[in-house]
Protein backbone atom coordinates (compact mmCIF):
# COMPACT_ATOMS: atom_id res chain seq x y z
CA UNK A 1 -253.60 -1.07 -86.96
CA UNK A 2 -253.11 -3.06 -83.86
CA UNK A 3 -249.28 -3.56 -82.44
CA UNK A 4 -247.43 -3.15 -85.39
CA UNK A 5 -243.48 -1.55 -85.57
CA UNK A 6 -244.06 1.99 -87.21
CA UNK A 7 -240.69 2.15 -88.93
CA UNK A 8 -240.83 -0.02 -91.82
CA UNK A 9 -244.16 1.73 -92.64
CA UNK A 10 -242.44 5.10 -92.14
CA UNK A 11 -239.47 4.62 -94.26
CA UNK A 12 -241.49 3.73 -96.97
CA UNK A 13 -242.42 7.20 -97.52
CA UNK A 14 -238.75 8.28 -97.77
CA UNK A 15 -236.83 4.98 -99.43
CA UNK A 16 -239.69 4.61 -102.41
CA UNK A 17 -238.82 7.51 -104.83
CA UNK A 18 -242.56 7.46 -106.47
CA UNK A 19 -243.93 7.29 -102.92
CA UNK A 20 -241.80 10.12 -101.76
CA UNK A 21 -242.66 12.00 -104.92
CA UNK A 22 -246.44 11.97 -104.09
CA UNK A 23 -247.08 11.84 -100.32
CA UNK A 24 -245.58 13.27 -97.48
CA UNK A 25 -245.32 11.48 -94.37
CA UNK A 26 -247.31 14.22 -91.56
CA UNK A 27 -247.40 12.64 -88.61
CA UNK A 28 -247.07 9.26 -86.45
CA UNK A 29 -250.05 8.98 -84.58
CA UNK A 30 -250.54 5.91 -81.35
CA UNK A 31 -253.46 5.04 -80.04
CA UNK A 32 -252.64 3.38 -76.40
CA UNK A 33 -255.19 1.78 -74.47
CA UNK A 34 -255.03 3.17 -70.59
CA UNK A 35 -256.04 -0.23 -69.08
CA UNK A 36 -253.43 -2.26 -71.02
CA UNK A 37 -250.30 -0.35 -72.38
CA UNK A 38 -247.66 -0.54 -69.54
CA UNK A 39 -248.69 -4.50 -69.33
CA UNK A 40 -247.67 -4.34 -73.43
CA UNK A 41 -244.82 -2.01 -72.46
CA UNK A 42 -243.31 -4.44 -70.24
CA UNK A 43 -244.05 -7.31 -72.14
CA UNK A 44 -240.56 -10.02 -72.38
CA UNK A 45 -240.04 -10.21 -75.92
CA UNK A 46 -237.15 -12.89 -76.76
CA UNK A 47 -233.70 -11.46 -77.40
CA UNK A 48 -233.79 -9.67 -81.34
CA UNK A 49 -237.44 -9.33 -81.36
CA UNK A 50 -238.85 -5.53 -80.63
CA UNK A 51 -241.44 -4.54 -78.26
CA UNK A 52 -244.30 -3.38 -80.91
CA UNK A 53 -245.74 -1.42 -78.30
CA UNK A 54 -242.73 0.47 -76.68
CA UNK A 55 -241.95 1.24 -80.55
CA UNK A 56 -245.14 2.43 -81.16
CA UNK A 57 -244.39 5.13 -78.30
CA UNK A 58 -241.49 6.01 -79.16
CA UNK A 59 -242.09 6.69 -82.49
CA UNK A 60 -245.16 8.80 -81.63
CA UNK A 61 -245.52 12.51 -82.68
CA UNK A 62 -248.90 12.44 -80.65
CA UNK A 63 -250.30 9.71 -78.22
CA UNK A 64 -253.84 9.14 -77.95
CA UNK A 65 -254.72 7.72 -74.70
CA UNK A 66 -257.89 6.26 -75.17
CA UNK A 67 -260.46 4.36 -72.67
CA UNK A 68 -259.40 6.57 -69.76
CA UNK A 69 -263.02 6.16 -68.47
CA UNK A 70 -261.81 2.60 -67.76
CA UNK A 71 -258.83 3.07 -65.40
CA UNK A 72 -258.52 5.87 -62.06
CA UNK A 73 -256.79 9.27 -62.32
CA UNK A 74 -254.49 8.06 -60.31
CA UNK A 75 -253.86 5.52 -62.64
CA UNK A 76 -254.07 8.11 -66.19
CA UNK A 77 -251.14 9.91 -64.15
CA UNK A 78 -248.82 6.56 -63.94
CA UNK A 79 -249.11 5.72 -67.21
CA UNK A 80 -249.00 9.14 -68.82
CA UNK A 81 -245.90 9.52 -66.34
CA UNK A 82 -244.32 5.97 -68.15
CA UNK A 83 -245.02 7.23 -71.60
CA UNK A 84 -243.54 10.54 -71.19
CA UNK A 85 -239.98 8.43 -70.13
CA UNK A 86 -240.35 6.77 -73.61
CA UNK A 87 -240.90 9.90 -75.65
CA UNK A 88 -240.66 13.06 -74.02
CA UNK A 89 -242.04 15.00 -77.11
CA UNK A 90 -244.85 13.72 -77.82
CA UNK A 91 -248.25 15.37 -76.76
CA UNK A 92 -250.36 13.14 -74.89
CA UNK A 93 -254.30 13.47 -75.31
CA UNK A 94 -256.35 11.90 -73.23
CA UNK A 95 -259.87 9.86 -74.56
CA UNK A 96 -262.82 7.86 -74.63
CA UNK A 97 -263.29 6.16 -77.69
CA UNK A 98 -260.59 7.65 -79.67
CA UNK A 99 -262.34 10.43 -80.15
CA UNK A 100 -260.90 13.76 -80.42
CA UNK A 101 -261.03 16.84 -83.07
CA UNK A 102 -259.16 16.01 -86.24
CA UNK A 103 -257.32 19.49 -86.09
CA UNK A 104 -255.28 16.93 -83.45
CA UNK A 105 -254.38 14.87 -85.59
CA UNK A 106 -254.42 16.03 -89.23
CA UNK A 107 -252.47 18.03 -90.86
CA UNK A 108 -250.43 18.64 -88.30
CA UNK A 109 -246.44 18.13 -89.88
CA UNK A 110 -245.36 16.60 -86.81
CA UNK A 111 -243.34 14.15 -88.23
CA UNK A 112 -239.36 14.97 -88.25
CA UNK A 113 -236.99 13.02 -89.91
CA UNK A 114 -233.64 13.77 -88.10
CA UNK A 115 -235.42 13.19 -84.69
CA UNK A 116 -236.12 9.49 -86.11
CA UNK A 117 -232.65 9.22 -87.13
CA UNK A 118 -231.19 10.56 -83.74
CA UNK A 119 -233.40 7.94 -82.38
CA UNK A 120 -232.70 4.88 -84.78
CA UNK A 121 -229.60 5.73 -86.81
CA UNK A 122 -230.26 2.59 -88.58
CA UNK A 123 -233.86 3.75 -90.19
CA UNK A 124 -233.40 4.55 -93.63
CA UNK A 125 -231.31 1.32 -93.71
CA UNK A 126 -234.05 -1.29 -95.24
């Protein structure tokens, strides 16, 4: 959806009892662009205001890094090596045009609650 912070989407799915009743949250997928991301990563945000993209990261259960026919190897390694020191656990898959098989990305039951919460105490707090 463009940079957007994942958590107040997220929590819906466990703060809405009806929502909660009839979905399940399965994963948090990002799509990063391999030309622009750390340029988003390090963007200065003013004090209290979050860095969409960073938080898009680091709430990832998989990263899609898409356009890597855009940028060098030696360039895919830098920022794969930058997004790995935001989330650790997150696969990474490389890709041009977003495209990979849906088994990556459906139906996977990636998402885990108390690694959110380790992460964000705060997130079921709305």
């Amino acid at each position: 959806t463009g940079l957007a912070d994942p958590a107040p989407v997220a929590q819906t799915f466990f703060v809405d009892d009806d929502i909660q009743a009839k979905f399940s949250l399965d994963a948090i997928i990002t799509v990063c662009d391999s030309k622009h991301i750390l340029a988003r990563i390090d963007d200065e945000k003013p004090e209290g205001v979050e860095n969409e993209a960073a938080e898009q990261v680091a709430f990832a259960d998989r990263i899609l890094l898409n356009k890597t026919d855009l940028v060098s190897e030696e360039d895919l390694l830098r920022v794969e090596k930058r997004l790995k020191s935001i989330n650790s656990q997150a696969p990474v898959q490389r890709c041009t045009k977003a495209e990979v098989s849906p088994d990556w990305v459906l139906d996977i039951g990636a998402f885990d609650l108390k690694r959110v919460i380790e992460m964000d105490p705060e997130f079921l707090n709305t």
